[in-house]
N, C-alpha and C. Protein backbone atom coordinates (compact mmCIF):
# COMPACT_ATOMS: atom_id res chain seq x y z
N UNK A 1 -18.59 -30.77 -24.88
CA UNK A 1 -19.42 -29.82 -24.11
C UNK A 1 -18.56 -28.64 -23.68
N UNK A 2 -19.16 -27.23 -24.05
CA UNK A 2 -18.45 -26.23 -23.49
C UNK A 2 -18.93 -26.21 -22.13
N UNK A 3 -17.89 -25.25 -20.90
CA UNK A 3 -18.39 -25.20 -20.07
C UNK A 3 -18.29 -23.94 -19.81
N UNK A 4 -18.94 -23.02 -18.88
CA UNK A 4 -19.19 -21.68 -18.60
C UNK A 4 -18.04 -20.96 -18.93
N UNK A 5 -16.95 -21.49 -18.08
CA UNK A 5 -15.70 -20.78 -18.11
C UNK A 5 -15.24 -20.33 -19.73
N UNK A 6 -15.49 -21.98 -20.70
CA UNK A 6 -15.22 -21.82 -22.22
C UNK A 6 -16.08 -20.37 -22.63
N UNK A 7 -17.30 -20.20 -22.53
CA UNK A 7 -18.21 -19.37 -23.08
C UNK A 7 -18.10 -18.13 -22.43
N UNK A 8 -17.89 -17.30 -21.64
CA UNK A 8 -18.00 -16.34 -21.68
C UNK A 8 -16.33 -15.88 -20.58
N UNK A 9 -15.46 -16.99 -20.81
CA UNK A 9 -13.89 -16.16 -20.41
C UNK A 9 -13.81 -16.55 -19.27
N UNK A 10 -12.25 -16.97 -18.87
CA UNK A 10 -12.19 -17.22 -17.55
C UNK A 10 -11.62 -16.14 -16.43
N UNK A 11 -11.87 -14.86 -16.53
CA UNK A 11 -12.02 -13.95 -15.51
C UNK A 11 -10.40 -13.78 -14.90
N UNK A 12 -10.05 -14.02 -16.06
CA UNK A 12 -8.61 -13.45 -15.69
C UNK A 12 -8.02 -12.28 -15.91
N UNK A 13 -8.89 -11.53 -16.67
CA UNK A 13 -8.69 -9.91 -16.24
C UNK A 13 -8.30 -9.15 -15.14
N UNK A 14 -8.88 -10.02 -13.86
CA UNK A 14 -9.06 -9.39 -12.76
C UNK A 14 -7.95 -9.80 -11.91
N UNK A 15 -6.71 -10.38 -12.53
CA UNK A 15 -5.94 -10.36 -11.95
C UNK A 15 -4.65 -9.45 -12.71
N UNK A 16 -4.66 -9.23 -13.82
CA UNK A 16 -4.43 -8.01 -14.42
C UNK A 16 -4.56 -6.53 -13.65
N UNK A 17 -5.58 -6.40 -13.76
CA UNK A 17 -6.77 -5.59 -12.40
C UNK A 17 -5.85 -5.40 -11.55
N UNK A 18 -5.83 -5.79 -10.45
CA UNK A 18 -5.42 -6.17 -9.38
C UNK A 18 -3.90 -5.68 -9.00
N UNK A 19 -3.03 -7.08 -10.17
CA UNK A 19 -1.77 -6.27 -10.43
C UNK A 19 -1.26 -4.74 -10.37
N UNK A 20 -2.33 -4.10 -11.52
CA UNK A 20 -2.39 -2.59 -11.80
C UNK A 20 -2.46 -1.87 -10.86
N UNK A 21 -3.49 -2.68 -9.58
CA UNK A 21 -3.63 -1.35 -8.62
C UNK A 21 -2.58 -1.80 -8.12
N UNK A 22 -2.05 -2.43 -7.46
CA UNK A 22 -0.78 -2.66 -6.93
C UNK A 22 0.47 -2.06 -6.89
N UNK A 23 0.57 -2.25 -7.78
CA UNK A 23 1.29 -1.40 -9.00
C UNK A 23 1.82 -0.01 -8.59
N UNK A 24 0.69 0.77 -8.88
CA UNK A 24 -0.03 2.06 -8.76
C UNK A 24 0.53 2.44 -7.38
N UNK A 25 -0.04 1.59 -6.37
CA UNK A 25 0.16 1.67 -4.81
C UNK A 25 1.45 1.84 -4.53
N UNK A 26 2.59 1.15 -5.14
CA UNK A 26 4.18 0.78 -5.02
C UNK A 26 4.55 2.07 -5.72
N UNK A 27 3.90 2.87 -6.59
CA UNK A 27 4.76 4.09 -7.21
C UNK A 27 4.15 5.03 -6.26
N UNK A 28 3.16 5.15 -6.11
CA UNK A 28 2.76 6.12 -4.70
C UNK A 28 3.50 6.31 -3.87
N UNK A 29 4.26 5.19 -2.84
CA UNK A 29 5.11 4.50 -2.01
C UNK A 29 6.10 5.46 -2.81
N UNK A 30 7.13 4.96 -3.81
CA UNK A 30 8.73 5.26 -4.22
C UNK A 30 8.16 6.36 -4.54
N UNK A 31 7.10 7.01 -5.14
CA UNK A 31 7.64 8.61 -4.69
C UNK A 31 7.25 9.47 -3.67
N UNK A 32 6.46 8.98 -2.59
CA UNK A 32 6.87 9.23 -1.02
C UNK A 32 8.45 9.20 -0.87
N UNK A 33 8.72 8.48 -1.16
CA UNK A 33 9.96 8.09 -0.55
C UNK A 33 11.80 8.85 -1.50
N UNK A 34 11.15 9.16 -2.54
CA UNK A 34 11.55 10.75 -3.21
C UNK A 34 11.47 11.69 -2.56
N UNK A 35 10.33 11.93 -2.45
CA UNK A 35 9.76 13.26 -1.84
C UNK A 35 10.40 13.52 -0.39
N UNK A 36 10.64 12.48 0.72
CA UNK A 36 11.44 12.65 1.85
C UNK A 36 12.63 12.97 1.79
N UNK A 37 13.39 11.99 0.67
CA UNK A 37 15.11 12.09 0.15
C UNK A 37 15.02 13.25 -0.27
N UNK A 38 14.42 14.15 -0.85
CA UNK A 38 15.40 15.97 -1.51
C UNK A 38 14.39 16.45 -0.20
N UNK A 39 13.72 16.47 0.34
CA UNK A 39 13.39 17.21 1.85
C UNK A 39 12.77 18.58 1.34
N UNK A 40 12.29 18.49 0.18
CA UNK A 40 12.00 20.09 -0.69
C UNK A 40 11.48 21.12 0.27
N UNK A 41 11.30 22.56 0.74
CA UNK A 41 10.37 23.15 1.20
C UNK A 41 8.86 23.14 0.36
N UNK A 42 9.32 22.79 -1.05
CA UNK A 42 7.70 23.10 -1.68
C UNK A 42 7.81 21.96 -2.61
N UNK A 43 7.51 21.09 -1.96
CA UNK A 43 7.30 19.36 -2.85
C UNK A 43 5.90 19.77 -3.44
N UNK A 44 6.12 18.65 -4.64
CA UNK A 44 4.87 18.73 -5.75
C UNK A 44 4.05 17.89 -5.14
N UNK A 45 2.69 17.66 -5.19
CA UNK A 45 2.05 16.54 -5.37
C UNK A 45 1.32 16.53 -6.18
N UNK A 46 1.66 16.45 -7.64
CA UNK A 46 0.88 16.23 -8.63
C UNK A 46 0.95 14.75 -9.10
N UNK A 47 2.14 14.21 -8.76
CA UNK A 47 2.64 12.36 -8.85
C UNK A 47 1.61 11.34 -8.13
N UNK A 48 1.17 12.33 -6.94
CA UNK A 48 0.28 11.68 -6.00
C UNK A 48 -1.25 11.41 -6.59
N UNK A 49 -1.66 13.24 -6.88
CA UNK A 49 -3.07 13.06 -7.24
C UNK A 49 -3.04 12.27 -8.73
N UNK A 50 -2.01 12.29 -9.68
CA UNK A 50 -2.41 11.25 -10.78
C UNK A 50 -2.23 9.57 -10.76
N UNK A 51 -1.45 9.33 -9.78
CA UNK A 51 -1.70 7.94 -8.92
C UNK A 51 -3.24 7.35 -8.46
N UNK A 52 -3.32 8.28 -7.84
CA UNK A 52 -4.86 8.17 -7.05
C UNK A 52 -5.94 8.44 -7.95
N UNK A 53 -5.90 9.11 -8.87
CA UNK A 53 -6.77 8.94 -10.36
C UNK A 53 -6.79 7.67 -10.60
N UNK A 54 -5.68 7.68 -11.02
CA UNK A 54 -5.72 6.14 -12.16
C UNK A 54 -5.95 4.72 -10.79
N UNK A 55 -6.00 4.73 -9.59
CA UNK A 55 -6.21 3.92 -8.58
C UNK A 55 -7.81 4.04 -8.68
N UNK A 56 -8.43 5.03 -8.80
CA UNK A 56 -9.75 5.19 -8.90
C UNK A 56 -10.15 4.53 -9.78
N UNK A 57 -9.78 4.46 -10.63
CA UNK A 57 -10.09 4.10 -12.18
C UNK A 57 -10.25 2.65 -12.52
N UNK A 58 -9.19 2.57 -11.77
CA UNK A 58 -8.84 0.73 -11.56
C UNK A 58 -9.68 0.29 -10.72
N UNK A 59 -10.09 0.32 -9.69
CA UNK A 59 -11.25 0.32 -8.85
C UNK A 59 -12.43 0.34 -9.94
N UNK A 60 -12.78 1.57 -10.24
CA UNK A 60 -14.04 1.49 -11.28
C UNK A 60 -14.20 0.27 -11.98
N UNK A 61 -12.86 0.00 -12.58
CA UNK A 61 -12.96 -0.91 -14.03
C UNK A 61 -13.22 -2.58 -13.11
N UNK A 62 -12.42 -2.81 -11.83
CA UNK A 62 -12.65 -4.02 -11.01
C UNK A 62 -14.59 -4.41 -11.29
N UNK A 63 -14.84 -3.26 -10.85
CA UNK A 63 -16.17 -3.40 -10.21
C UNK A 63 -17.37 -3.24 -11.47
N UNK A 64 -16.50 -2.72 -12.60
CA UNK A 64 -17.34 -2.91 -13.72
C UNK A 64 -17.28 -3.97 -14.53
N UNK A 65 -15.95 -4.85 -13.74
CA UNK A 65 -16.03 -6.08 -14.33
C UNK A 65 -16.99 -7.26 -13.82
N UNK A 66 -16.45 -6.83 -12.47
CA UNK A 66 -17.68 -7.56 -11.80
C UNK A 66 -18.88 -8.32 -12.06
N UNK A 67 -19.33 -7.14 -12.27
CA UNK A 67 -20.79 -6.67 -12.79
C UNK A 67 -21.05 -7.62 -13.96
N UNK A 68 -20.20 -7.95 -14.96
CA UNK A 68 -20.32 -8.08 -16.30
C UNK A 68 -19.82 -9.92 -16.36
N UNK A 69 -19.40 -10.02 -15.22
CA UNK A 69 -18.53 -11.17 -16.31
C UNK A 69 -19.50 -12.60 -15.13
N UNK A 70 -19.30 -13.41 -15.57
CA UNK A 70 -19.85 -14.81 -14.96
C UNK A 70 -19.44 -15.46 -14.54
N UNK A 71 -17.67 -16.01 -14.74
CA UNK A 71 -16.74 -16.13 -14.10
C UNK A 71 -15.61 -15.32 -13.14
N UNK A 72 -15.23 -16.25 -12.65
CA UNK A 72 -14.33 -15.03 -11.90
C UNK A 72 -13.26 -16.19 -11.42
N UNK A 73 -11.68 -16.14 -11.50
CA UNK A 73 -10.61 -16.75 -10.70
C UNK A 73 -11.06 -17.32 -9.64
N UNK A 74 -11.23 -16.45 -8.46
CA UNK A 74 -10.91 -16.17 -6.84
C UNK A 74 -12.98 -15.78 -6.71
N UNK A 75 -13.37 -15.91 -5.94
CA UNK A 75 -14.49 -15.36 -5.31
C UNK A 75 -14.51 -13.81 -4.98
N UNK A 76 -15.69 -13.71 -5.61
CA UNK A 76 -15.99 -12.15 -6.19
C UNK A 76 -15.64 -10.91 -4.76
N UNK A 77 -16.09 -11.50 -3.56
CA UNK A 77 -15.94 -11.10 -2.35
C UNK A 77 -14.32 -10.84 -2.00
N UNK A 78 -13.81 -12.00 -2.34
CA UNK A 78 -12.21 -11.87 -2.39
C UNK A 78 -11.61 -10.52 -3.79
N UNK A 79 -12.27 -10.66 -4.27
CA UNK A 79 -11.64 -9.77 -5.14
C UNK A 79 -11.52 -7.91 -5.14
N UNK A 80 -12.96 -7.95 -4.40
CA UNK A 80 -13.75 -7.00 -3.52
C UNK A 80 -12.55 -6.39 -2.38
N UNK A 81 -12.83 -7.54 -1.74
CA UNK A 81 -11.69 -7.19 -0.24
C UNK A 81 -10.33 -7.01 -0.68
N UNK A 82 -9.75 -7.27 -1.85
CA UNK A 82 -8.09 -7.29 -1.94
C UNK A 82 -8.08 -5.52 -2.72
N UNK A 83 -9.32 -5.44 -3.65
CA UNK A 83 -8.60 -4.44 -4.55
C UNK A 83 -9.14 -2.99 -3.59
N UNK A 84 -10.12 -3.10 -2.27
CA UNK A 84 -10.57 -2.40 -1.29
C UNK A 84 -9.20 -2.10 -0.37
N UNK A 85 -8.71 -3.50 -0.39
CA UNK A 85 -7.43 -2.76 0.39
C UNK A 85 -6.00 -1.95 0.36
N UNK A 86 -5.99 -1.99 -1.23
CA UNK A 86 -4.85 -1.96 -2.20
C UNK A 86 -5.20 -0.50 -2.55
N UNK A 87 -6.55 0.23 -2.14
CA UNK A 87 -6.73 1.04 -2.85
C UNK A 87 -6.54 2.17 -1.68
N UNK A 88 -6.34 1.70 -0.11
CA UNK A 88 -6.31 1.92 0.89
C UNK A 88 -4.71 2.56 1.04
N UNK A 89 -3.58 1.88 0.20
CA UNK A 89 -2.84 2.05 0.06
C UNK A 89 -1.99 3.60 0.23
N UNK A 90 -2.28 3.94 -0.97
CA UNK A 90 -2.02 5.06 -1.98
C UNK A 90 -2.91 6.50 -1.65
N UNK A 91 -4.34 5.85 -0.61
CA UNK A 91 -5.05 7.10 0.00
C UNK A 91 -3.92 7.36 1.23
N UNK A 92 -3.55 6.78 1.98
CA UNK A 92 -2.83 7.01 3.40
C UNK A 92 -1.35 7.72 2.62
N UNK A 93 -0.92 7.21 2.12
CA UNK A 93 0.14 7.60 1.76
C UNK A 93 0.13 9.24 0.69
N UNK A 94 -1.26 10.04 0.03
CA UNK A 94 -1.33 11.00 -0.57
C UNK A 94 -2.08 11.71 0.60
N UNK A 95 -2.51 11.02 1.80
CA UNK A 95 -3.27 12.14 3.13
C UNK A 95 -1.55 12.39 3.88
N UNK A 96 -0.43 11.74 3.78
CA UNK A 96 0.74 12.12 4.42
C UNK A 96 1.48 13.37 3.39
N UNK A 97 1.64 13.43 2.00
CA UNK A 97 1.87 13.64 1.10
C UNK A 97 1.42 14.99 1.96
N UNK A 98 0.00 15.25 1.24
CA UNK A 98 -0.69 16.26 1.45
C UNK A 98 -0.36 17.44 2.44
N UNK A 99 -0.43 17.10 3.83
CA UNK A 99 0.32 17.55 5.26
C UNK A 99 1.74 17.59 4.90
N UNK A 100 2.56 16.97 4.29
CA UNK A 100 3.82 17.06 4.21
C UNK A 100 4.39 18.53 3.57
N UNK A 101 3.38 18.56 2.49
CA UNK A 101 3.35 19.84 1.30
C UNK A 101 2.75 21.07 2.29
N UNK A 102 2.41 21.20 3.32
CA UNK A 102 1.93 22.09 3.53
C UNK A 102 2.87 22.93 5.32
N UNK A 103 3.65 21.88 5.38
CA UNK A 103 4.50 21.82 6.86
C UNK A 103 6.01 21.58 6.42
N UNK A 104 6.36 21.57 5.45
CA UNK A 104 7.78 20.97 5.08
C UNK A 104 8.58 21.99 5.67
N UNK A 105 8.38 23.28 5.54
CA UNK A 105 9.08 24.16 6.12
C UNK A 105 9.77 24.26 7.97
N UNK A 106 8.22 23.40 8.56
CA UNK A 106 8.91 23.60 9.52
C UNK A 106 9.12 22.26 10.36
N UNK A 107 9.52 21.56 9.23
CA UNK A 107 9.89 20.08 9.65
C UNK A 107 11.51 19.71 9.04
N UNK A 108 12.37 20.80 8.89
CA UNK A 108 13.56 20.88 8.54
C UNK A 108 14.41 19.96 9.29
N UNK A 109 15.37 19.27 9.39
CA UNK A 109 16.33 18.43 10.00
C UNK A 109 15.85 17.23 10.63
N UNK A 110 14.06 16.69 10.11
CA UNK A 110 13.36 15.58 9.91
C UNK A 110 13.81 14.57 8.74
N UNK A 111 14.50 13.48 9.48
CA UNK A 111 14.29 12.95 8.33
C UNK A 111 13.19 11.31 8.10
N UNK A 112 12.29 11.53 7.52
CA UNK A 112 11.56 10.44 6.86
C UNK A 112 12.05 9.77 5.64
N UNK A 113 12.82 9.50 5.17
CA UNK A 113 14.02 8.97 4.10
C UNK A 113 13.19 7.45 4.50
N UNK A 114 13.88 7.27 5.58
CA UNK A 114 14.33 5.53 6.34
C UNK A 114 12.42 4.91 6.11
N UNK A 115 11.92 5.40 6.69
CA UNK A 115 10.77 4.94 7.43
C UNK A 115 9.97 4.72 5.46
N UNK A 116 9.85 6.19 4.85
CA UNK A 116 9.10 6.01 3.61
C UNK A 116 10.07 4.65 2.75
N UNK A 117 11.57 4.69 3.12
CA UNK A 117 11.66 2.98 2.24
C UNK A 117 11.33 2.20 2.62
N UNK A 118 10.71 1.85 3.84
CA UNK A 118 10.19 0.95 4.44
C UNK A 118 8.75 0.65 3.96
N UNK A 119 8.22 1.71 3.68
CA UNK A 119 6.57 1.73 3.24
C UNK A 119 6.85 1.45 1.97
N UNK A 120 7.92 1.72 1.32
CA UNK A 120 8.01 1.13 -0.58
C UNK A 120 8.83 -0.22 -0.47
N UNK A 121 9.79 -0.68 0.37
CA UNK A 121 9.60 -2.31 0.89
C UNK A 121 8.09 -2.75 0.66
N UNK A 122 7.48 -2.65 1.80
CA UNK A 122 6.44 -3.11 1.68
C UNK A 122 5.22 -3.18 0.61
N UNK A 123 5.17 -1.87 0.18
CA UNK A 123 4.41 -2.04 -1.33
C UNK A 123 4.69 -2.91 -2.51
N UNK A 124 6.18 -3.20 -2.68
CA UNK A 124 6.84 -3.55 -3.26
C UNK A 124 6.27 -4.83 -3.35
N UNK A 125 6.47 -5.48 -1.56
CA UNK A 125 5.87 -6.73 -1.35
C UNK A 125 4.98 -7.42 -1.71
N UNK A 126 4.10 -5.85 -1.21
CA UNK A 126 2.47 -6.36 -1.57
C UNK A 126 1.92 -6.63 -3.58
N UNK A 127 2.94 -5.84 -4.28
CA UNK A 127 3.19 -6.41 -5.70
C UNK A 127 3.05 -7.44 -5.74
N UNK A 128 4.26 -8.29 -5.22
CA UNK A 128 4.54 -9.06 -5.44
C UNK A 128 3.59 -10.62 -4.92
N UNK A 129 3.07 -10.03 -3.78
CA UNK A 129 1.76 -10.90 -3.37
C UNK A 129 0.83 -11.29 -4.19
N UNK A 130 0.38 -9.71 -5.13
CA UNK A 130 -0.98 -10.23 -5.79
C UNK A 130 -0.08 -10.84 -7.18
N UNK A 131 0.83 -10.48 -7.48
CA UNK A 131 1.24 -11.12 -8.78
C UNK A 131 1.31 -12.85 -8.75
N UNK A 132 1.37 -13.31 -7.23
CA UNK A 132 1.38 -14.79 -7.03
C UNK A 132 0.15 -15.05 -6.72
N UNK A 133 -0.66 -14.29 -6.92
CA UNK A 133 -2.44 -14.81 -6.59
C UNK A 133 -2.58 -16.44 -8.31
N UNK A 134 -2.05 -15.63 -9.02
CA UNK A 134 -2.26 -16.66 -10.24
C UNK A 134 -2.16 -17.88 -10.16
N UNK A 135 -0.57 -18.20 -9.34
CA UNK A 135 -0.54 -19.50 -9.29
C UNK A 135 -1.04 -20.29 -7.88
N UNK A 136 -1.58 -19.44 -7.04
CA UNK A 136 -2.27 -19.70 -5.61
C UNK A 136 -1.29 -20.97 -5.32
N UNK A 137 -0.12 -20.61 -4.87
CA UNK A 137 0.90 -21.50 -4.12
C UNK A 137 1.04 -20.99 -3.10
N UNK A 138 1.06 -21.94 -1.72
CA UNK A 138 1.30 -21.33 -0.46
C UNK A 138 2.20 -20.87 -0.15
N UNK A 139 3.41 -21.94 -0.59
CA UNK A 139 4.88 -21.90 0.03
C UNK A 139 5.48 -20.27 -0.23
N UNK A 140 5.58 -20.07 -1.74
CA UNK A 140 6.08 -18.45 -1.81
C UNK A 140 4.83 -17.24 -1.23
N UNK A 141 3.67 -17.38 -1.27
CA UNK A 141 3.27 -16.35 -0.53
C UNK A 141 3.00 -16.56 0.66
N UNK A 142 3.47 -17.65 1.68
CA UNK A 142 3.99 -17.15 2.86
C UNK A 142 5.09 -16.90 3.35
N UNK A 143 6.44 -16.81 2.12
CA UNK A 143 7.55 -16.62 2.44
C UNK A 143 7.25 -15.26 2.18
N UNK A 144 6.67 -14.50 1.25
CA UNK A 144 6.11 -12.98 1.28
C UNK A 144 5.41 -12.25 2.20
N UNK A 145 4.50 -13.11 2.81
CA UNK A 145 3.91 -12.81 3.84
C UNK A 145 4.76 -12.70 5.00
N UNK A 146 5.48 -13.34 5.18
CA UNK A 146 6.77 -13.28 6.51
C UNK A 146 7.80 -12.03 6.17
N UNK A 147 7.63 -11.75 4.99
CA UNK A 147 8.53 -10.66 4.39
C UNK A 147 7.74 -9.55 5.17
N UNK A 148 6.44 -9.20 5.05
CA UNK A 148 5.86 -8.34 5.08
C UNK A 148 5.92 -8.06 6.62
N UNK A 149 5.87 -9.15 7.23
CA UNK A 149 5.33 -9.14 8.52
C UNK A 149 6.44 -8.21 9.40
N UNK A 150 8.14 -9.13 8.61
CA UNK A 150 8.81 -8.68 9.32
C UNK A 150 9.25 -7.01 9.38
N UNK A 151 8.66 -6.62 8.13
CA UNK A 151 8.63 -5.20 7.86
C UNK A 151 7.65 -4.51 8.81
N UNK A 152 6.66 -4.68 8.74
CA UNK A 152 5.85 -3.91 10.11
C UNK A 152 6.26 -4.63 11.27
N UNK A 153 6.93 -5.19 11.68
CA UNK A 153 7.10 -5.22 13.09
C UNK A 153 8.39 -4.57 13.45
N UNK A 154 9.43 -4.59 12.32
CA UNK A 154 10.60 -2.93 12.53
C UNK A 154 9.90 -1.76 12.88
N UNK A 155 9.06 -1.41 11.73
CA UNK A 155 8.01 -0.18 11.97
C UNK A 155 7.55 0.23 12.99
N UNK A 156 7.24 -1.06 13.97
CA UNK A 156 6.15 -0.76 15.17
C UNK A 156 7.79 -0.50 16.14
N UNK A 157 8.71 -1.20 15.75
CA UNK A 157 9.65 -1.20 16.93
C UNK A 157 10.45 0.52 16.67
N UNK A 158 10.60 1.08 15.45
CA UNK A 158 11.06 2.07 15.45
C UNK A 158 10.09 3.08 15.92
N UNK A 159 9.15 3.05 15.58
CA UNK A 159 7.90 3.84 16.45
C UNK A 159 8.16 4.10 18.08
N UNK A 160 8.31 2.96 18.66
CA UNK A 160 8.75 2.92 20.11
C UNK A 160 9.87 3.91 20.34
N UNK A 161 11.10 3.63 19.62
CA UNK A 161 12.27 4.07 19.43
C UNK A 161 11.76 6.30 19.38
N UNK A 162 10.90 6.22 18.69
CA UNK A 162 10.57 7.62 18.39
C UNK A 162 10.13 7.99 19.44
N UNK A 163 9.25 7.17 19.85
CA UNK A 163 8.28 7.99 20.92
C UNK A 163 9.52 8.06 22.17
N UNK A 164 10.29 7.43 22.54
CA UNK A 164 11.17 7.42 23.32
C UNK A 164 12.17 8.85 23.49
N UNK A 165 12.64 8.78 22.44
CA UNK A 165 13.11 10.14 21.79
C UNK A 165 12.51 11.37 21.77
N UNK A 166 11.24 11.37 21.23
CA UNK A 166 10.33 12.69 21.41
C UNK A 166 9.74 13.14 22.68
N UNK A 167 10.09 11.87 23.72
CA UNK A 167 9.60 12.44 25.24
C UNK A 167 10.60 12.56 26.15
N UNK A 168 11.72 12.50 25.29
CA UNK A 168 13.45 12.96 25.92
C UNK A 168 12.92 14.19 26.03
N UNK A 169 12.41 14.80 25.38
CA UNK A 169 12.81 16.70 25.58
C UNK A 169 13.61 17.27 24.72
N UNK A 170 14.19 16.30 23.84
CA UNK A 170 14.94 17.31 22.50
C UNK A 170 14.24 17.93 21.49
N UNK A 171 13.00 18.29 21.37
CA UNK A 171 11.76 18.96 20.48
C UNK A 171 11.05 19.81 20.89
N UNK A 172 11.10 20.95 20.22
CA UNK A 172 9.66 21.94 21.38
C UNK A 172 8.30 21.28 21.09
N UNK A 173 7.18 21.54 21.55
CA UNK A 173 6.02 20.85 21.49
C UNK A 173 5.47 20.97 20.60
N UNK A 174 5.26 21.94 19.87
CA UNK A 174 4.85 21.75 18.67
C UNK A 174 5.33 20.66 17.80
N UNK A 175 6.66 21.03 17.70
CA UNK A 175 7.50 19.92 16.57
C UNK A 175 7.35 18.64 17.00
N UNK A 176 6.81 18.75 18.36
CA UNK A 176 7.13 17.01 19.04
C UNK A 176 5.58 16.46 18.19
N UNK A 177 4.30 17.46 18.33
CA UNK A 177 3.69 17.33 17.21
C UNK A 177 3.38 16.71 16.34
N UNK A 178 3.87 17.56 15.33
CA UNK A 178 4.02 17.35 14.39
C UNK A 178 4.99 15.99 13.70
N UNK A 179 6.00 15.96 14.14
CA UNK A 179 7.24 14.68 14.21
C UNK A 179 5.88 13.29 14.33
N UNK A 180 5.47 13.32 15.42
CA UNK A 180 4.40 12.08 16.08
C UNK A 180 3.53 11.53 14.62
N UNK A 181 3.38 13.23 14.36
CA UNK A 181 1.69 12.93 13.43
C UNK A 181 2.12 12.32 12.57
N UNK A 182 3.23 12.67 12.03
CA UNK A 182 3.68 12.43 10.59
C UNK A 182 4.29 10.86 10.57
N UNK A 183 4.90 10.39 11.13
CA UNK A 183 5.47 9.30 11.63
C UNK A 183 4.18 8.13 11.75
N UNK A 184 3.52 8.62 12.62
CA UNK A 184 2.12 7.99 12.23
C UNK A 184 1.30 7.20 11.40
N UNK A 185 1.35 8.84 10.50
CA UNK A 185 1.08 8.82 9.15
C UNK A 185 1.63 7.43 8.41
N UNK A 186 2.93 7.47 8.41
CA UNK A 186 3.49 6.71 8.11
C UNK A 186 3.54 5.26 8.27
N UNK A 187 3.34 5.01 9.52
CA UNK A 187 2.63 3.95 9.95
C UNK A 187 1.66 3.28 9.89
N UNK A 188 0.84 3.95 9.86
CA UNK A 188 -0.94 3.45 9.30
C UNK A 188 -0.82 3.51 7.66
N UNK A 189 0.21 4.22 6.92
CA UNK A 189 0.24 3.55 5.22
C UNK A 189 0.82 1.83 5.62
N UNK A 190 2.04 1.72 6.15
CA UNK A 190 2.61 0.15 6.12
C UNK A 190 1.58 -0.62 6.78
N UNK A 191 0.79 0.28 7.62
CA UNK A 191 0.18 -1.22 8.00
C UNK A 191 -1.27 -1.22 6.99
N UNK A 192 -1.27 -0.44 6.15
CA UNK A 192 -2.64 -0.83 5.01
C UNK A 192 -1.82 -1.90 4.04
N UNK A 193 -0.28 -1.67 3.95
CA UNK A 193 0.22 -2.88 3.14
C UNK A 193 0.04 -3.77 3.74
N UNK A 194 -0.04 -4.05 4.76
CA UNK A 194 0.37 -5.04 5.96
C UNK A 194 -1.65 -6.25 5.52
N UNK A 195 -1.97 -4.71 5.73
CA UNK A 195 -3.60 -5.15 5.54
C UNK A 195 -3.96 -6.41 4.31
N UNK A 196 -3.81 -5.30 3.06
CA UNK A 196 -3.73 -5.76 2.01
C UNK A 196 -3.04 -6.92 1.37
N UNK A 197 -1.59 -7.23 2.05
CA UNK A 197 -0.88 -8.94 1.78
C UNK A 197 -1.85 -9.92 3.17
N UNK A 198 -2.22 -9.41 4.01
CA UNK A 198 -3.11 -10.36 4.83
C UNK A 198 -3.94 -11.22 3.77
N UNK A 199 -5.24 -9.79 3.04
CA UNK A 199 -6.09 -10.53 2.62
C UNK A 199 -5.68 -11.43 1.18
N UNK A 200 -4.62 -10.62 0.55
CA UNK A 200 -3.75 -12.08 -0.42
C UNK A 200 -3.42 -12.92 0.07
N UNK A 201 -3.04 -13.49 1.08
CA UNK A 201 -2.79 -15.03 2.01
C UNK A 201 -3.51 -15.39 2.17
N UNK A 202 -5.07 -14.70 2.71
CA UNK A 202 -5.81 -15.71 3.10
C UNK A 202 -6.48 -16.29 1.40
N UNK A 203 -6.83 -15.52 0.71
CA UNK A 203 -7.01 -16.51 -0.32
C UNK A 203 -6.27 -17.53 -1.07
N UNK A 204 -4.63 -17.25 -0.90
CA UNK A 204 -4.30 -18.41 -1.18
C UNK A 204 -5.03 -19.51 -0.55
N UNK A 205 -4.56 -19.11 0.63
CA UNK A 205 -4.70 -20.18 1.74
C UNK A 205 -6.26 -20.60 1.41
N UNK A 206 -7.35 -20.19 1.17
CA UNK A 206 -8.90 -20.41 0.94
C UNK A 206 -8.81 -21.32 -0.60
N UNK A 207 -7.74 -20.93 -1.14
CA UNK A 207 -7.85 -21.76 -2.83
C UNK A 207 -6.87 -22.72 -2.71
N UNK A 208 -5.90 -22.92 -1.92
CA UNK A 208 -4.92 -23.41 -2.31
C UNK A 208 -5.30 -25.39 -1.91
């Protein structure tokens, strides 16, 4: 007797899928994190918007698989929520991009170096999360998950560290600003990684 899975594929595309956006998200990340290291006055973002294309795309193709196939790995909802958050990624990080390209000039002797490897740590991570969705083992993706964790909670502690600093009085107000926003920025990308390895744990944890 065949069974469903035999006849029409066992929906392992979509972890292919998945991978890809990931992927995608982590080169977004390392070239943020370019883009801080040479400090350009007139950075490109053309790396960004063809990231976020092909993130679109991948998205499309998730959801056109969806649609099509009868099986699926993981529950369709789960698949929904992971590649929703992954895609969350690479938007936060091309809305910092964006502002960056347009203020670089007067954000001179800023440096975001430290903080953007921290956000490609973490992407990195979050790779590496969905690439262990396959074998839905707990033990290594909550040793990833603790990876991750411990990465946004530096984040949140260097944040403190900033705001501390920026209400010393060594910044005129504007720059104090601007410094905040951007930093921010920065912050709300790690914690969409942060987001995104959540909802890979909990499905281990739901399959495992």
């Amino acid at each position: 007797m065949f069974s469903l899975q035999t006849i029409f594929g066992s929906g392992k595309q979509f972890f292919g899928l998945l991978e890809a956006a990931a992927a995608a998200a982590l080169e977004s990340a390392t070239a943020l994190h370019v883009m801080a290291k040479a400090a350009s006055p007139t950075p490109s973002l053309e790396e960004f918007k063809l990231v976020r294309r092909r993130e679109r795309q991948i998205i499309t193709d998730i959801n056109t698989a969806l649609v099509k196939s009868f099986v699926t790995p993981i529950e369709r909802e789960d698949i929904e929520a992971l590649a929703g958050a992954i895609y969350r990624i690479p938007k936060a990080i091309e809305k910092f991009a964006d502002r960056y390209a347009l203020t670089a000039g007067n954000l001179r002797g800023i440096d975001f170096a430290p903080r953007a490897a921290m956000l490609e740590q973490a992407a990195s991570v979050v790779l590496e999360m969905v690439k262990q969705l396959k074998g839905l083992k707990l033990e290594p993706m909550k040793e990833l998950n603790d990876r991750l964790s411990a990465i946004e909670n530096e984040a949140d502690r260097l944040m403190l560290e900033l705001y501390r600093d920026l209400y010393a009085g060594h910044y005129d107000g504007m720059v104090v600003l601007l410094i905040k926003d951007f930093f921010e920025l920065l912050e709300k990308a790690i914690d969409r990684c942060r987001e995104a390895g959540t909802v890979a744990y909990r499905i281990v944890l739901k399959n495992s």
